[in-house]
Protein backbone atom coordinates (compact mmCIF):
# COMPACT_ATOMS: atom_id res chain seq x y z
CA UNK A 1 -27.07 -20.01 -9.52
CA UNK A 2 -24.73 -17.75 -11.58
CA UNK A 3 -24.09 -14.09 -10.62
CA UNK A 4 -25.87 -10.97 -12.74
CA UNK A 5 -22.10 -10.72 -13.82
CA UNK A 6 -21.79 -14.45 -15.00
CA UNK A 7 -24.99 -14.20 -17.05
CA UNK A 8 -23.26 -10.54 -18.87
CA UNK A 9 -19.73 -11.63 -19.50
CA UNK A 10 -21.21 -15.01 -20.63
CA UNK A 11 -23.91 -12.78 -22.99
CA UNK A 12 -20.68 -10.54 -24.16
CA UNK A 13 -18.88 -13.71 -24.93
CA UNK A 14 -21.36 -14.87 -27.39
CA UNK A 15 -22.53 -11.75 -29.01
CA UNK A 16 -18.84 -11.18 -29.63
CA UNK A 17 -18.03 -15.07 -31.26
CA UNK A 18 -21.65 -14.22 -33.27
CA UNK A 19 -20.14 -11.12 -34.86
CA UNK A 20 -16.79 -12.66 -35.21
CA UNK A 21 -17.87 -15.51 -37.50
CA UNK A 22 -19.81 -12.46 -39.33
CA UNK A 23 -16.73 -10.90 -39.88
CA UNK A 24 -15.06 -14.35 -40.98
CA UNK A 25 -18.16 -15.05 -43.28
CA UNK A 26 -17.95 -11.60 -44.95
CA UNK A 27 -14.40 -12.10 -45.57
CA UNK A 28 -15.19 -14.55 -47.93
CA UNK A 29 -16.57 -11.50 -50.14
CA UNK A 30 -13.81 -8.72 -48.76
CA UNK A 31 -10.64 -10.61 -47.55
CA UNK A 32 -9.75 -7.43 -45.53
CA UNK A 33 -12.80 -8.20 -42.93
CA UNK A 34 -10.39 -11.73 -41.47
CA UNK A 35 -8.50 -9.34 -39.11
CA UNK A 36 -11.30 -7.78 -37.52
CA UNK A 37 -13.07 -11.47 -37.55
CA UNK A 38 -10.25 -12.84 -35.93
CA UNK A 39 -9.62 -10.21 -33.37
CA UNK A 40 -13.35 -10.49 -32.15
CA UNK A 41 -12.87 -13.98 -32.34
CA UNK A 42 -9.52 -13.24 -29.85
CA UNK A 43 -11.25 -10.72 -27.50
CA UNK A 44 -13.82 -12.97 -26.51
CA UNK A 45 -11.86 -16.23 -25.75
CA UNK A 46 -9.69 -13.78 -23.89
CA UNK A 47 -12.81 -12.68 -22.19
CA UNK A 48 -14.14 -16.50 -21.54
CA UNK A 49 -10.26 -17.15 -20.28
CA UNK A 50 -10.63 -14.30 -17.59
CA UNK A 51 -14.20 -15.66 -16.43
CA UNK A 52 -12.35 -19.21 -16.01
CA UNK A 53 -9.70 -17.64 -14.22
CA UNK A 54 -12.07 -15.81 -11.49
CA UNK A 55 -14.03 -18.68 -10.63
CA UNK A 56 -11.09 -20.96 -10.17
CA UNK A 57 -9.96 -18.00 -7.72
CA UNK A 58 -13.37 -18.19 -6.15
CA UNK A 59 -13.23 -21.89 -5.52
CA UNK A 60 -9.59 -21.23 -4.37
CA UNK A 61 -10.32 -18.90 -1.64
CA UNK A 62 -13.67 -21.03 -0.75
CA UNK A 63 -11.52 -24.33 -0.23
CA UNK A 64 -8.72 -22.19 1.76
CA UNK A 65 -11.65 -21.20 3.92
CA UNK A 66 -12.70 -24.25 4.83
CA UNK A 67 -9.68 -25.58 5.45
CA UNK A 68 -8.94 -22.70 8.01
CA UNK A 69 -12.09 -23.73 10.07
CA UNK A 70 -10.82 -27.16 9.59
CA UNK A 71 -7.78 -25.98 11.42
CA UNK A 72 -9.82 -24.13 13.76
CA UNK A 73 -12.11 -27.03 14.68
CA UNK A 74 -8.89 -28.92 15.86
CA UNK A 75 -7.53 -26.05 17.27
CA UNK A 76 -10.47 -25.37 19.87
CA UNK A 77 -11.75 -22.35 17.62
CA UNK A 78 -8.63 -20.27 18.31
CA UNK A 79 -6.33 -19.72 15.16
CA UNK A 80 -3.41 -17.04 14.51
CA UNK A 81 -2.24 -15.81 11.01
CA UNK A 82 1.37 -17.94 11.58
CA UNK A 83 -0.91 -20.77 12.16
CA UNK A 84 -3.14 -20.38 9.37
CA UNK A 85 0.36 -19.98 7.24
CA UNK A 86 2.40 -22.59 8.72
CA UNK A 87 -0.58 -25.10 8.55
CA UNK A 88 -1.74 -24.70 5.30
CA UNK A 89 1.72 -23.60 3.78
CA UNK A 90 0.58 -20.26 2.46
CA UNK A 91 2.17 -16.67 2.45
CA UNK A 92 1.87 -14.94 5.73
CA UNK A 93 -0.05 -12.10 3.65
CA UNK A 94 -2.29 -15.05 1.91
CA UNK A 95 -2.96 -16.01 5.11
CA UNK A 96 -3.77 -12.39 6.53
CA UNK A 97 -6.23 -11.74 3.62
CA UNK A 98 -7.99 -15.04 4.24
CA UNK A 99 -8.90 -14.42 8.18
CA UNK A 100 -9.96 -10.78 7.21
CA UNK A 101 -12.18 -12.36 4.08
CA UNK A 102 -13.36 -14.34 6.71
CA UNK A 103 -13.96 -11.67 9.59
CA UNK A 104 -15.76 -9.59 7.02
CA UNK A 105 -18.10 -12.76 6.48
CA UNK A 106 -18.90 -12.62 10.02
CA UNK A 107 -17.23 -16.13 10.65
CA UNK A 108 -14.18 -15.01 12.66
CA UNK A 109 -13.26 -11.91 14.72
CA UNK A 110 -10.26 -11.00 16.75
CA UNK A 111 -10.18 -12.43 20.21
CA UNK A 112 -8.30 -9.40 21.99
CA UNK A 113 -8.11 -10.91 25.16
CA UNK A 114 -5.97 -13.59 23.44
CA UNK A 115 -4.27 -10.89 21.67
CA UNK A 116 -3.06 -9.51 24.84
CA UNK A 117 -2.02 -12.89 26.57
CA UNK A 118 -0.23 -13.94 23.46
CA UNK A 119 1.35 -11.33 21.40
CA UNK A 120 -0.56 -12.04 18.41
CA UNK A 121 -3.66 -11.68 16.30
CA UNK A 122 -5.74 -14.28 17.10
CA UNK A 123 -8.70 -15.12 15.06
CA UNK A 124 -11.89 -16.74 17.21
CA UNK A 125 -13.75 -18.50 14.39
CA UNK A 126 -17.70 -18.63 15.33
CA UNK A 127 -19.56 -21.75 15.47
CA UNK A 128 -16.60 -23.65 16.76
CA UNK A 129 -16.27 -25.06 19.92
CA UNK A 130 -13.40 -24.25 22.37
CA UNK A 131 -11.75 -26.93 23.77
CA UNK A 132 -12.12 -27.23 27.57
C-alpha cells in the first residue's frame, strides 16, 4: 500500500501537469503563458523523476538487506561489516549503514562478546541459527 507521502507527491504531480496544460491551452490566446506552461510542465516530471528515484533506493537497500541475512544464514548468524563488504562488494561505509539500518529494525545487534574475541564489530542477525 503506498505511503501518506506517495499518495501527496503523486497528488502534487498531477495538480501541477493539470495547470501546466492550462497554461499551454491559454497560450494559445497569450503566447507569453508557454513558459510558465512549460516550466510547470518541467517541475512536475522533475518531481515524478525524484519519486522514481526514492523507491528504486528503497528496493535497493531492501534487496541489500536480504542479501546480508542471506550471508548471515550461511555464516551461522554471525556477520562483520568487512564481511558484509567483501561479500556483497559494497563500500565499507555502504556496508556500515546497512547493519545499523538493520540494528535499528531490530534484526541485528552487536554481539560484544564476539567483539572482544575478534577485534571487530560483529553483527548477530536475529532469527538465524548459529551453527554448532
Amino acid at each position: 500500500m503506498p505511503s501518506l507521502s506517495d499518495i501527496l507527491s503523486y497528488l502534487l504531480a498531477a495538480i501541477l501537469i493539470f495547470f501546466g496544460l492550462i497554461f499551454l491551452i491559454a497560450s494559445a490566446l497569450d503566447p507569453i503563458r508557454i513558459l510558465p506552461g512549460l516550466s510547470i510542465l518541467a517541475v512536475a516530471g522533475l518531481l515524478l523523476y525524484l519519486r522514481h528515484r526514492v523507491e528504486e533506493a528503497k528496493a535497493l537497500e531492501e534487496r541489500l538487506e536480504a542479501a546480508v541475512i542471506r550471508l548471515a544464514r550461511r555464516k551461522g548468524g554471525f556477520i562483520s561489516i568487512a564481511d558484509v563488504s567483501s561479500e556483497l562488494n559494497i563500500p565499507i561505509d555502504t556496508a556500515r549503514k546497512l547493519l545499523e539500518s538493520l540494528e535499528r529494525k531490530g534484526v541485528a545487534f552487536l554481539d560484544f562478546k564476539k567483539i572482544g574475541d575478534e577485534g571487530v564489530e560483529v553483527y548477530r542477525i536475529l532469527g538465524v541459527d548459529e551453527e554448532s
